[in-house]
PDB file of N, CA and C in Angstrom:
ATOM      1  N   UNK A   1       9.445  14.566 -33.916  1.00  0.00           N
ATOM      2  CA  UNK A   1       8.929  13.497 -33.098  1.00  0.00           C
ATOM      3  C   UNK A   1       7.431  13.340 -33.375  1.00  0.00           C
ATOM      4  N   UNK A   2       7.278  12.429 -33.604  1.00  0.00           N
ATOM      5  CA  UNK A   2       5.480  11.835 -33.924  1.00  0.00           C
ATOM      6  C   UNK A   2       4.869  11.581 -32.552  1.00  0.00           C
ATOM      7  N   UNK A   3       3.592  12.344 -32.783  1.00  0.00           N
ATOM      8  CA  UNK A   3       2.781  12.130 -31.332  1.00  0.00           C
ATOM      9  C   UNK A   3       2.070  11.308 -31.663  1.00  0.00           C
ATOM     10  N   UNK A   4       1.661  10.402 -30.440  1.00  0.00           N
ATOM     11  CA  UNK A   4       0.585   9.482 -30.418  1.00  0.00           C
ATOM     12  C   UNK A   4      -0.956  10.137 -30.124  1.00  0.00           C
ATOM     13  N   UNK A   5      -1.900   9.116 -30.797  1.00  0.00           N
ATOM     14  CA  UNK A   5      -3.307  10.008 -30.872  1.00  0.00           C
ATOM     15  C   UNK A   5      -3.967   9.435 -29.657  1.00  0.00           C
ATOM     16  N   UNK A   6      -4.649   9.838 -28.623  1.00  0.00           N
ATOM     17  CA  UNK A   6      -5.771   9.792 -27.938  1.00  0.00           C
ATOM     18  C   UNK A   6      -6.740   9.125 -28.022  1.00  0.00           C
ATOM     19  N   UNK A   7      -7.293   9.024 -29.026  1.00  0.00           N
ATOM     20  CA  UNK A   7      -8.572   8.798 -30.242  1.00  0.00           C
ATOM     21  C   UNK A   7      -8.218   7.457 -29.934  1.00  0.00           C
ATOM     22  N   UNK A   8      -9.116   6.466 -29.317  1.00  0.00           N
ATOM     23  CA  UNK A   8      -9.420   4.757 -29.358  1.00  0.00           C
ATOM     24  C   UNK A   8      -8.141   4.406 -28.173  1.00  0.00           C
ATOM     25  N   UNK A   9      -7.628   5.482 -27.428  1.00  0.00           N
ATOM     26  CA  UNK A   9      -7.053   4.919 -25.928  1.00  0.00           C
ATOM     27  C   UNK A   9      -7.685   4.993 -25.086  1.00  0.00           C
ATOM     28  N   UNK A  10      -7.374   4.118 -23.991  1.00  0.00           N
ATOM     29  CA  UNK A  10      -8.293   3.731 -22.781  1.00  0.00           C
ATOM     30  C   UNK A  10      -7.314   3.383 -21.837  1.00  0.00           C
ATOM     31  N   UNK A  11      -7.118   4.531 -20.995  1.00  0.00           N
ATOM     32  CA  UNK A  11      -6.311   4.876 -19.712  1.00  0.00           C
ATOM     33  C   UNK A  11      -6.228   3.194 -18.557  1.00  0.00           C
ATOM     34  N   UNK A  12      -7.916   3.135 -18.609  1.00  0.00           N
ATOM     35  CA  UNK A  12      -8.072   1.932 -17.860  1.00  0.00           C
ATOM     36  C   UNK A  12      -7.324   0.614 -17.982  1.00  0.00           C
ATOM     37  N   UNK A  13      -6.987   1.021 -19.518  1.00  0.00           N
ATOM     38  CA  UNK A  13      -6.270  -0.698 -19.565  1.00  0.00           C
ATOM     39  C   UNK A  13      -4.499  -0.455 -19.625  1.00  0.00           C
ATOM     40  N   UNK A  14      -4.217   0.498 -19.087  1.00  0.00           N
ATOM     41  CA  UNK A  14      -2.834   0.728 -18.782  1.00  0.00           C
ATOM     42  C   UNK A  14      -1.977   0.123 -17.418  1.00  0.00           C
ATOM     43  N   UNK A  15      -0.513  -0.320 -17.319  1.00  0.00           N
ATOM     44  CA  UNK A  15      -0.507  -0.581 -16.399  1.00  0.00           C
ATOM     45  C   UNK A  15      -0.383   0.332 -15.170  1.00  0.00           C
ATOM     46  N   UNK A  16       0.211   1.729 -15.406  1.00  0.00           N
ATOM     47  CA  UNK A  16      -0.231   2.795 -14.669  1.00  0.00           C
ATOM     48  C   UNK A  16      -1.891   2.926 -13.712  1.00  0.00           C
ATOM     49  N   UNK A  17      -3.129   2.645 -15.020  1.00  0.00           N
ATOM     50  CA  UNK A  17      -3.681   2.362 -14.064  1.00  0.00           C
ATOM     51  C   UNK A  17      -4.274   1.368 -13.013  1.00  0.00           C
ATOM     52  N   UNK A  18      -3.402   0.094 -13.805  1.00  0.00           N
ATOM     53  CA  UNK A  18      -3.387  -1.285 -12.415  1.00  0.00           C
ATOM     54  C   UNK A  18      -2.475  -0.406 -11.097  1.00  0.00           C
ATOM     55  N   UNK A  19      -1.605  -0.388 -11.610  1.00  0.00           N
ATOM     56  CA  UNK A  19      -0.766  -0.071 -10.239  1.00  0.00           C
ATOM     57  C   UNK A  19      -1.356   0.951  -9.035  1.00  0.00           C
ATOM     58  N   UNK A  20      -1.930   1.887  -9.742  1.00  0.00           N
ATOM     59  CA  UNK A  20      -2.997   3.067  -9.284  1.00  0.00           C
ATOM     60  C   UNK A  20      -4.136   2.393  -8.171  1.00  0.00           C
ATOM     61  N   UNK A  21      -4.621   1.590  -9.124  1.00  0.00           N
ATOM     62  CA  UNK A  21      -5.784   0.890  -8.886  1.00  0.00           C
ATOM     63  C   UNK A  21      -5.607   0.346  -7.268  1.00  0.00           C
ATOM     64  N   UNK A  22      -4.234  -0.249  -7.060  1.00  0.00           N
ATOM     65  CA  UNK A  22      -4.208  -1.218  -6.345  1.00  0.00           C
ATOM     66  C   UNK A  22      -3.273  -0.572  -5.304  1.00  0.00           C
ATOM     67  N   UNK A  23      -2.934   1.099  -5.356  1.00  0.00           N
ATOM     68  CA  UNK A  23      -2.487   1.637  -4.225  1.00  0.00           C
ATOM     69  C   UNK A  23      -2.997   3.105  -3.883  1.00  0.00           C
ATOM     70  N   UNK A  24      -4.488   2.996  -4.291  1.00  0.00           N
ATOM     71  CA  UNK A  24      -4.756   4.581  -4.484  1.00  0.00           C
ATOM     72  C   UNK A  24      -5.655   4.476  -3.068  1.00  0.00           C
ATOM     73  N   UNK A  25      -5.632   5.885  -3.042  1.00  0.00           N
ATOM     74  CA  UNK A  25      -6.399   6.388  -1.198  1.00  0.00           C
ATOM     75  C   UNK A  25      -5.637   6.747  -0.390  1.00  0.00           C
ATOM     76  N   UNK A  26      -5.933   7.048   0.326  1.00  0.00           N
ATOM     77  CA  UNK A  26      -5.314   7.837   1.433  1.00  0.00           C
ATOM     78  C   UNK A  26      -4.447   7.602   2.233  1.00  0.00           C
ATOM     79  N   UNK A  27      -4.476   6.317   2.848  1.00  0.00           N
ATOM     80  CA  UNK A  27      -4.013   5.348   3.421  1.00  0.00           C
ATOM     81  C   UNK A  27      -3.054   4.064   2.874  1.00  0.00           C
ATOM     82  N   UNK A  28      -3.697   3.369   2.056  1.00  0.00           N
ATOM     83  CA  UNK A  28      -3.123   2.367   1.249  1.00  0.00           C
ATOM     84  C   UNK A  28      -1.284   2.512   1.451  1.00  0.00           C
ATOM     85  N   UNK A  29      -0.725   3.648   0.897  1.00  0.00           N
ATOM     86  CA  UNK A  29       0.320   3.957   0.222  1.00  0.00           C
ATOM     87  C   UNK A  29       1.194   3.973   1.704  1.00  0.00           C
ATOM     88  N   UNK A  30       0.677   4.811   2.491  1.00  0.00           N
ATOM     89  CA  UNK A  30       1.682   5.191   4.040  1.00  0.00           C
ATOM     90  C   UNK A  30       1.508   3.776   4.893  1.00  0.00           C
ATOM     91  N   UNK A  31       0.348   2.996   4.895  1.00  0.00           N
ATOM     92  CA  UNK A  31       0.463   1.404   5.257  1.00  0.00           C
ATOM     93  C   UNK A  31       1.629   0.859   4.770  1.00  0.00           C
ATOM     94  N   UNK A  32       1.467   0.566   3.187  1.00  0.00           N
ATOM     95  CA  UNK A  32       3.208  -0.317   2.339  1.00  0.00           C
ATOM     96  C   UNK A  32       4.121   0.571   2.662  1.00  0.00           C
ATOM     97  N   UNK A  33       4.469   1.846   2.894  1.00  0.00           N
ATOM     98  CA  UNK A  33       5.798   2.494   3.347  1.00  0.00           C
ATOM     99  C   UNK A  33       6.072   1.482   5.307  1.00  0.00           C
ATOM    100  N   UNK A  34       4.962   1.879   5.956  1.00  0.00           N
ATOM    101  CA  UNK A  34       5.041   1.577   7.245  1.00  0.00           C
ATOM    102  C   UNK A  34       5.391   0.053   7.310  1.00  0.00           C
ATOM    103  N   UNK A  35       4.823  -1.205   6.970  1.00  0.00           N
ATOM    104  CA  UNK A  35       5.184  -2.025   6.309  1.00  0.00           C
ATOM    105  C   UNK A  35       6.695  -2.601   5.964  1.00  0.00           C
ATOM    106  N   UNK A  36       6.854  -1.470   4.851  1.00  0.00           N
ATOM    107  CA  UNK A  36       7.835  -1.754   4.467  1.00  0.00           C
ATOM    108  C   UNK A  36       9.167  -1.410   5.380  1.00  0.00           C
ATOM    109  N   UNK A  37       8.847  -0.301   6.689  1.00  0.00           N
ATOM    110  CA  UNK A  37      10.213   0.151   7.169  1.00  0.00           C
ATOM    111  C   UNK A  37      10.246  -0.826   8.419  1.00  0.00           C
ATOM    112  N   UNK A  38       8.931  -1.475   9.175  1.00  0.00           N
ATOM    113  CA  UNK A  38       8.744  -1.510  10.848  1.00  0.00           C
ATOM    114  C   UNK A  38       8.131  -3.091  10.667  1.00  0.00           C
ATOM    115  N   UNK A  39       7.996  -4.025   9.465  1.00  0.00           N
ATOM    116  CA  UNK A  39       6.980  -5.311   9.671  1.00  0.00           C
ATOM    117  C   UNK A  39       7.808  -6.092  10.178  1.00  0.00           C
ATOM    118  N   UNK A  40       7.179  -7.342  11.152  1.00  0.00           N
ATOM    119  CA  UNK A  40       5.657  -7.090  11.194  1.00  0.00           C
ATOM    120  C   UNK A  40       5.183  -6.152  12.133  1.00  0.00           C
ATOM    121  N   UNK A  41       4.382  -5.824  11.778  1.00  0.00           N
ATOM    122  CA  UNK A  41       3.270  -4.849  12.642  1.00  0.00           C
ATOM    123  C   UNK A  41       2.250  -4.911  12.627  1.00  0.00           C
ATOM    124  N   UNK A  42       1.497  -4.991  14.118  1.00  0.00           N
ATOM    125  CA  UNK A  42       0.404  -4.879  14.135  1.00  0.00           C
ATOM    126  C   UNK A  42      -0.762  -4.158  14.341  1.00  0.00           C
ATOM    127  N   UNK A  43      -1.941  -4.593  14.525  1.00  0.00           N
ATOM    128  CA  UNK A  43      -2.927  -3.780  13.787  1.00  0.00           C
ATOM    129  C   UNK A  43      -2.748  -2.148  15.048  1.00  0.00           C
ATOM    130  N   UNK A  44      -3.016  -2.114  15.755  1.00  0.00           N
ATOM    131  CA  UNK A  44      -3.205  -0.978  16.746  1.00  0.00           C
ATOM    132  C   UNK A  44      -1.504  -0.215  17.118  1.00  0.00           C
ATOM    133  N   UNK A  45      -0.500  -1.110  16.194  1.00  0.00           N
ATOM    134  CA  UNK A  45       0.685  -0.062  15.818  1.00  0.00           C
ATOM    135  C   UNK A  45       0.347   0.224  14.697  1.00  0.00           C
ATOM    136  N   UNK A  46       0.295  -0.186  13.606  1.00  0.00           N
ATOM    137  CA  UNK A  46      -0.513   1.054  12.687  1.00  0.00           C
ATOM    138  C   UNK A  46      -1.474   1.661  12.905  1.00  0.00           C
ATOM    139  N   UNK A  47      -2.201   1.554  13.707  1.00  0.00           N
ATOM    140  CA  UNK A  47      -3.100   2.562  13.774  1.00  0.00           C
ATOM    141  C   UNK A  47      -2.554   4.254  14.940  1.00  0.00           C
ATOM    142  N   UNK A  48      -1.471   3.987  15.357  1.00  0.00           N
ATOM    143  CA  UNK A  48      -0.947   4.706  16.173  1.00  0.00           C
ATOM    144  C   UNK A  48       0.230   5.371  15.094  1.00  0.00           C
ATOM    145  N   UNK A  49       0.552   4.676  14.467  1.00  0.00           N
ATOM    146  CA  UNK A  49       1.533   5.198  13.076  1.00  0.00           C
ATOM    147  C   UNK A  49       0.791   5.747  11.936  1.00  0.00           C
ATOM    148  N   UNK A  50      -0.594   5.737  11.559  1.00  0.00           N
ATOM    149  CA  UNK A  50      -1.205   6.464  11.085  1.00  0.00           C
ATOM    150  C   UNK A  50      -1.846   7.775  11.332  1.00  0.00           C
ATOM    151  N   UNK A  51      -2.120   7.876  13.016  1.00  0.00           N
ATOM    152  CA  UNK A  51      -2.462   9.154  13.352  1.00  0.00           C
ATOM    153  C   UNK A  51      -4.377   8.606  13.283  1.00  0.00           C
ATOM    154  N   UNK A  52      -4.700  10.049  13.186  1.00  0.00           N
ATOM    155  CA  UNK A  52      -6.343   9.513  12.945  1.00  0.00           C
ATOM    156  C   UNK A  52      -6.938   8.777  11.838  1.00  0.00           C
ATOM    157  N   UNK A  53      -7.178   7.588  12.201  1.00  0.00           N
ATOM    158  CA  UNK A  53      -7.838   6.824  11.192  1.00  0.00           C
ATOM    159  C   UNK A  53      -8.984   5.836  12.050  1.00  0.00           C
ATOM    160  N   UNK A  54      -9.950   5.763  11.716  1.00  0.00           N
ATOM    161  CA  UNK A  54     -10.578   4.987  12.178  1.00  0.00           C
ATOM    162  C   UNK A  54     -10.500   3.309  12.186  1.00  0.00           C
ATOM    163  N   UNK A  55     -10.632   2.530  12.965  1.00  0.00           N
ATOM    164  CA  UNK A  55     -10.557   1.059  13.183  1.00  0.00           C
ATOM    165  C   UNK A  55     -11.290   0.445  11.754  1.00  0.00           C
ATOM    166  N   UNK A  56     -12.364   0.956  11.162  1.00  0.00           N
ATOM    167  CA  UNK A  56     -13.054   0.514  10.244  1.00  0.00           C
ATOM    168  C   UNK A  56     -12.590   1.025   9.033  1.00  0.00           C
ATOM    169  N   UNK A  57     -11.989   2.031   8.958  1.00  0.00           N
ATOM    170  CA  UNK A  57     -11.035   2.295   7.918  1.00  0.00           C
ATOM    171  C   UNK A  57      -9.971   1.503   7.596  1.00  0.00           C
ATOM    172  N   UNK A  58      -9.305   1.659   8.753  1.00  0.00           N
ATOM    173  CA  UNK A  58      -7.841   0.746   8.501  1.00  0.00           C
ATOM    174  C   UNK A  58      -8.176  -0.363   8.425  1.00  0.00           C
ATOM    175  N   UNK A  59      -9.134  -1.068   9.297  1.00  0.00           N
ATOM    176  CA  UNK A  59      -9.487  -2.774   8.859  1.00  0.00           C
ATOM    177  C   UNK A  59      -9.939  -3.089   6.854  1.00  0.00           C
ATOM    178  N   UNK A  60     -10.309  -1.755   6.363  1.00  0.00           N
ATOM    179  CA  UNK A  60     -11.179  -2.274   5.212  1.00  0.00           C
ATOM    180  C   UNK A  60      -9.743  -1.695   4.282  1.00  0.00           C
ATOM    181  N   UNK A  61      -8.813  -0.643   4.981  1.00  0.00           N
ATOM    182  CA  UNK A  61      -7.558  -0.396   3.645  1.00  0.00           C
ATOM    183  C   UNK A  61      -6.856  -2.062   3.534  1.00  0.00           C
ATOM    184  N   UNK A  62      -6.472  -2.655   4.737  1.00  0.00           N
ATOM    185  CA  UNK A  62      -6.106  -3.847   4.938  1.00  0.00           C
ATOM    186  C   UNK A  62      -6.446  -5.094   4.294  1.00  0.00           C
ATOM    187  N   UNK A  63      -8.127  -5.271   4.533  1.00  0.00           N
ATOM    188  CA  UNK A  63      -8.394  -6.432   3.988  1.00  0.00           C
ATOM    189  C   UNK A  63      -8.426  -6.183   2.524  1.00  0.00           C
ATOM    190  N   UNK A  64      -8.534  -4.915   1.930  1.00  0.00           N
ATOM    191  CA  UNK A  64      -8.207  -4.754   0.548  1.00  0.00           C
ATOM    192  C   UNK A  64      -6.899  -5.199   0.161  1.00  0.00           C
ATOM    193  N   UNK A  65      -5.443  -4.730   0.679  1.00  0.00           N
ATOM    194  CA  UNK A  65      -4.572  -5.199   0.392  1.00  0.00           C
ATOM    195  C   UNK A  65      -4.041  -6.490   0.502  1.00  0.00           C
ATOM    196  N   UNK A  66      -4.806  -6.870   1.284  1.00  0.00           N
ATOM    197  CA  UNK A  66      -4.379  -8.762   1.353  1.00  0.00           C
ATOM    198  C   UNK A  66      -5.291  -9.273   0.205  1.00  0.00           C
ATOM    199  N   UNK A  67      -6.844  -8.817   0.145  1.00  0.00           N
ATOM    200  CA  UNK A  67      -7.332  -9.263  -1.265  1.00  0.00           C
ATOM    201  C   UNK A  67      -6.280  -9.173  -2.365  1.00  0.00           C
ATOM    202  N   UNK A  68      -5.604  -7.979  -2.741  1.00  0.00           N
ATOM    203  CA  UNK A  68      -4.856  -7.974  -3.839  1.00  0.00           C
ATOM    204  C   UNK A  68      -3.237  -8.668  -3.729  1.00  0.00           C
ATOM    205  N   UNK A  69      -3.277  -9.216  -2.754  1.00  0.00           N
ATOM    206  CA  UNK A  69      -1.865 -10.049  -2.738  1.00  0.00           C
ATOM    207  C   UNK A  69      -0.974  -9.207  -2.073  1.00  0.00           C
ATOM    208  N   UNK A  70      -1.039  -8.366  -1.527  1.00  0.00           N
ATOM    209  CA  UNK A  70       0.163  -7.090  -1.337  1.00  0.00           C
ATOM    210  C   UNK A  70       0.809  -7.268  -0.011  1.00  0.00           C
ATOM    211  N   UNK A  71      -0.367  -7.461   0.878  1.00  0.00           N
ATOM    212  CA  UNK A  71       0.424  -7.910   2.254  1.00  0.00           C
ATOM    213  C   UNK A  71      -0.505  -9.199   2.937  1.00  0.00           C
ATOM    214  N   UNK A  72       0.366  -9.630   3.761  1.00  0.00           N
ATOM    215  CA  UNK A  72       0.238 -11.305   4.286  1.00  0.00           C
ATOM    216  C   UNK A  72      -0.567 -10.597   6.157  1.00  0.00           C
ATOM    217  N   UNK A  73      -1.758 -11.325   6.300  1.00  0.00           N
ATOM    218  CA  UNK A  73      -2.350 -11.390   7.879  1.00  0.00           C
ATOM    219  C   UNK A  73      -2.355 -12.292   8.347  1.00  0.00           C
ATOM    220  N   UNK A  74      -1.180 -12.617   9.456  1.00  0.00           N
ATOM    221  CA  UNK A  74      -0.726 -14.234   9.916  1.00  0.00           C
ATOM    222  C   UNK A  74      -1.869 -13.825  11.799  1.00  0.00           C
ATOM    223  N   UNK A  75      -3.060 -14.603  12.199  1.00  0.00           N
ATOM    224  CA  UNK A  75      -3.184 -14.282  13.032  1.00  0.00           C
ATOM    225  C   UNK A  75      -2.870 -16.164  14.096  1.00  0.00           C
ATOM    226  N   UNK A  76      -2.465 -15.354  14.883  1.00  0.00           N
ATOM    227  CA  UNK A  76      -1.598 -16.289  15.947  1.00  0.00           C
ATOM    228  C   UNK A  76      -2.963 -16.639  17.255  1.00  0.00           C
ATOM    229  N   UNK A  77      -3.016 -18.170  17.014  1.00  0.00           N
ATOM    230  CA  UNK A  77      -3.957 -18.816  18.367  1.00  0.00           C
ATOM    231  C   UNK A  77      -3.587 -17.987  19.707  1.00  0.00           C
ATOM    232  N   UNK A  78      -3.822 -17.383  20.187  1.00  0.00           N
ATOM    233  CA  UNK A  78      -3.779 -16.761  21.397  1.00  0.00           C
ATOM    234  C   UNK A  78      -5.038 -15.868  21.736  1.00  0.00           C
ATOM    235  N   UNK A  79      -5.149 -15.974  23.223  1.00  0.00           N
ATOM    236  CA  UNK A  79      -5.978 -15.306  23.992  1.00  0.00           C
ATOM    237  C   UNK A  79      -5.493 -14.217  24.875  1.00  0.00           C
ATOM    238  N   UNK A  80      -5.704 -12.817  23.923  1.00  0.00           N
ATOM    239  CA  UNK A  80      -6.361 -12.353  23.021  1.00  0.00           C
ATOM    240  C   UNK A  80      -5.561 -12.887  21.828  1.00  0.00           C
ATOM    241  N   UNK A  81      -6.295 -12.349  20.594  1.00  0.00           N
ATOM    242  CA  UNK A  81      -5.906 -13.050  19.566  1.00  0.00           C
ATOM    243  C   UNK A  81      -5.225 -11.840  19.062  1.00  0.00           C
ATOM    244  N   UNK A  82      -3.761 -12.419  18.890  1.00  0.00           N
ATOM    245  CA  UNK A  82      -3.020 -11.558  17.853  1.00  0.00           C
ATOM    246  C   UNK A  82      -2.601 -11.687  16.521  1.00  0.00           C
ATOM    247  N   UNK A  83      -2.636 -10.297  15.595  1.00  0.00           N
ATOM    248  CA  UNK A  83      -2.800 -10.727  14.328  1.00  0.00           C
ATOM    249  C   UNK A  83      -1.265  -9.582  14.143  1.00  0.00           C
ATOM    250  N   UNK A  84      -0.623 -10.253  13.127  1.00  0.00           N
ATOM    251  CA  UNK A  84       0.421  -9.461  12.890  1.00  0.00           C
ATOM    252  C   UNK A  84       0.395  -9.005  10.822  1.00  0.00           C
ATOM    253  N   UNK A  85       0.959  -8.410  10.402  1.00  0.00           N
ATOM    254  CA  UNK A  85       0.902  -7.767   9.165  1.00  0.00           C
ATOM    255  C   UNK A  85       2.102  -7.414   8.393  1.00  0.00           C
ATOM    256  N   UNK A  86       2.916  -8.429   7.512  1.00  0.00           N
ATOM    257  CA  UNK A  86       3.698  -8.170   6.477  1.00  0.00           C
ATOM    258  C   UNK A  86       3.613  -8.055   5.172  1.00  0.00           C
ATOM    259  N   UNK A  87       4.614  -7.566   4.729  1.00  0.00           N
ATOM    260  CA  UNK A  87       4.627  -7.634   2.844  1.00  0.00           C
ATOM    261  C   UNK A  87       4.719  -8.549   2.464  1.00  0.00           C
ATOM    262  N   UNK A  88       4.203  -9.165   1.311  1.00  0.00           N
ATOM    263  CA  UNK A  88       4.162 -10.830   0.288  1.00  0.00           C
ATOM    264  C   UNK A  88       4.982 -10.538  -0.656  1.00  0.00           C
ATOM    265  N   UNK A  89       6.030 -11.027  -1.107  1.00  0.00           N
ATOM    266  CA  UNK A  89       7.044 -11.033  -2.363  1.00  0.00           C
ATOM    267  C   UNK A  89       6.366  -9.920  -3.140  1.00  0.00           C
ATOM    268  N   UNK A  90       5.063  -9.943  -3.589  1.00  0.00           N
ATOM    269  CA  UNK A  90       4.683  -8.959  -4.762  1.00  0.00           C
ATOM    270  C   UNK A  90       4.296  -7.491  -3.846  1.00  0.00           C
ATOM    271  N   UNK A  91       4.131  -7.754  -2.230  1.00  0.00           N
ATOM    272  CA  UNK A  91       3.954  -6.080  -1.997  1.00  0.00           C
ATOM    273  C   UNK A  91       5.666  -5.215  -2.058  1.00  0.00           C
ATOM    274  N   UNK A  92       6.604  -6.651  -1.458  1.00  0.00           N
ATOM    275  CA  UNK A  92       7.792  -5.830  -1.832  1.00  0.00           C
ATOM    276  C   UNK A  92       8.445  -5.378  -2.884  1.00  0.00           C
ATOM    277  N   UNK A  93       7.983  -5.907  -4.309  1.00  0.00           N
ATOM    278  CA  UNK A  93       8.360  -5.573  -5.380  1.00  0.00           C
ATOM    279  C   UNK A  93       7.792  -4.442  -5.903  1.00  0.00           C
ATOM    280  N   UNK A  94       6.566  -4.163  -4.977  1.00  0.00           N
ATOM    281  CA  UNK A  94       6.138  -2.740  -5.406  1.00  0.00           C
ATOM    282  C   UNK A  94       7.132  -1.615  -4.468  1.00  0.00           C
ATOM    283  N   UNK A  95       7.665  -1.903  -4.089  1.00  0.00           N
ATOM    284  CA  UNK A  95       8.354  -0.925  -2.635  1.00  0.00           C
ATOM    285  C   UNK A  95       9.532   0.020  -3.481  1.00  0.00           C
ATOM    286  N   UNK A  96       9.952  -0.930  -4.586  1.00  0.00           N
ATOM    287  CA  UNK A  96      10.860  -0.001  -5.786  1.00  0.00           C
ATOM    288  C   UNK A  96       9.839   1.421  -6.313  1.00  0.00           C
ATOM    289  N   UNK A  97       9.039   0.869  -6.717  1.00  0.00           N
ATOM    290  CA  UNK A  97       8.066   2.471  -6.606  1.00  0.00           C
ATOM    291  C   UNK A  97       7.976   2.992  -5.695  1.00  0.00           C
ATOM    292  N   UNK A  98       7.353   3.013  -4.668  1.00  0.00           N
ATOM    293  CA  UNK A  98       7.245   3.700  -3.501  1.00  0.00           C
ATOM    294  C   UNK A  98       8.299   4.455  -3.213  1.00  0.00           C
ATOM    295  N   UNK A  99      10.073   3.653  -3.267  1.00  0.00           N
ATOM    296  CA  UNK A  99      10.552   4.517  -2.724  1.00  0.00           C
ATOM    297  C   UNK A  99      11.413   5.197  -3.654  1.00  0.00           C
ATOM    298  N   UNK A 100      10.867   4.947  -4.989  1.00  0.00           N
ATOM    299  CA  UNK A 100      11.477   6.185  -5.667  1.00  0.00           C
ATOM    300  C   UNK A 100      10.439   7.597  -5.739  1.00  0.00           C
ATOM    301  N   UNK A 101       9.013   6.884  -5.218  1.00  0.00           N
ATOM    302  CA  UNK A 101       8.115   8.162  -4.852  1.00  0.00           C
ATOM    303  C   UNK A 101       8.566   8.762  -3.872  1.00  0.00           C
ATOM    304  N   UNK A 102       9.419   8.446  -2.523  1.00  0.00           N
ATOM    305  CA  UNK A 102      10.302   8.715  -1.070  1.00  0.00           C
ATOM    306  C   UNK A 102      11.525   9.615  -1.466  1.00  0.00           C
ATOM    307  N   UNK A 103      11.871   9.250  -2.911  1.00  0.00           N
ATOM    308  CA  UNK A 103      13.279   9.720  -3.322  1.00  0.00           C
ATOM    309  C   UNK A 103      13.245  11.351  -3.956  1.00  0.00           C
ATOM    310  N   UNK A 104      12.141  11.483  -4.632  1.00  0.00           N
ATOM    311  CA  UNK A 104      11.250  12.628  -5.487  1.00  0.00           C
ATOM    312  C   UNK A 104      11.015  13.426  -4.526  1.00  0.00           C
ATOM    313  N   UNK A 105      10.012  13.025  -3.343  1.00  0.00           N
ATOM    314  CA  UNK A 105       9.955  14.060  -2.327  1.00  0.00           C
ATOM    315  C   UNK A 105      10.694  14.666  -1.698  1.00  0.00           C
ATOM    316  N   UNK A 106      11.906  13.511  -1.172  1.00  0.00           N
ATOM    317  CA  UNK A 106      13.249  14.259  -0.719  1.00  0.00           C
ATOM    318  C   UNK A 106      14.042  15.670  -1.395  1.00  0.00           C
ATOM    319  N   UNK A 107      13.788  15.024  -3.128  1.00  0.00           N
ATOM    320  CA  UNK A 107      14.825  15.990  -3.662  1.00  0.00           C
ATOM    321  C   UNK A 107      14.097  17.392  -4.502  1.00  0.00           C
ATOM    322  N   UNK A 108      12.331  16.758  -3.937  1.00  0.00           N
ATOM    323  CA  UNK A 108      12.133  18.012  -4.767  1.00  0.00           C
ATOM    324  C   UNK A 108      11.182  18.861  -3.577  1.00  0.00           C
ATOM    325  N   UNK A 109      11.123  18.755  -2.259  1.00  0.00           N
ATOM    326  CA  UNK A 109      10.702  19.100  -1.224  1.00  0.00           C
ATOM    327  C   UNK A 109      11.397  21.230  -0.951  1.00  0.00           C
ATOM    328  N   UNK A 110      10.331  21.675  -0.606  1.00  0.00           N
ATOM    329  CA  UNK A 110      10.988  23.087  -0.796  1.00  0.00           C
ATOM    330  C   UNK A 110      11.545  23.392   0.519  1.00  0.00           C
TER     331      UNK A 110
END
């Protein structure tokens, strides 16, 4: 078997590391699972489904993921104002990863 050389690759332009790119941190990843099992949901149920996270955290994992297309923030005219939080066609097409990352842990969990 012939190995490939190292020499003039660049990790960055892989799609491994788009996908990375656009679900890496701490948070990011257990948001699209939560998301994906309980939407819509809103902001102060994820934040109660995350455990400790700060309001300014979770507001900035969020508005990152709606920057990148991943999930939809529909906020509804009402007093108070409620904002609710789903997946967009392209956050659910990432959810095939995710839950074969869900599937790995299951079967390789000690």
């Amino acid at each position: 078997m012939e190995s490939k050389q190292i020499e003039g690759a660049d990790f960055s332009s892989t799609g491994y590391s788009y996908t990375l790119s656009l679900i890496a941190g701490k948070y990011k990843p257990i948001i699209l699972y939560c998301l994906m099992e309980y939407e819509p949901v809103r902001f102060n149920q994820m934040q109660r489904y995350l455990g400790r996270i700060a309001d300014k955290t979770l507001s900035h994992c969020l508005k990152e993921l709606e920057r990148d297309g991943l999930i939809h923030r529909k906020m509804y005219p009402e007093i108070p104002p409620r904002v609710e939080y789903t997946l967009t066609e392209r956050g659910r097409s990432l959810m095939k990863v995710l839950d074969q990352l869900c599937t790995w842990g299951i079967e390789n969990r000690p």
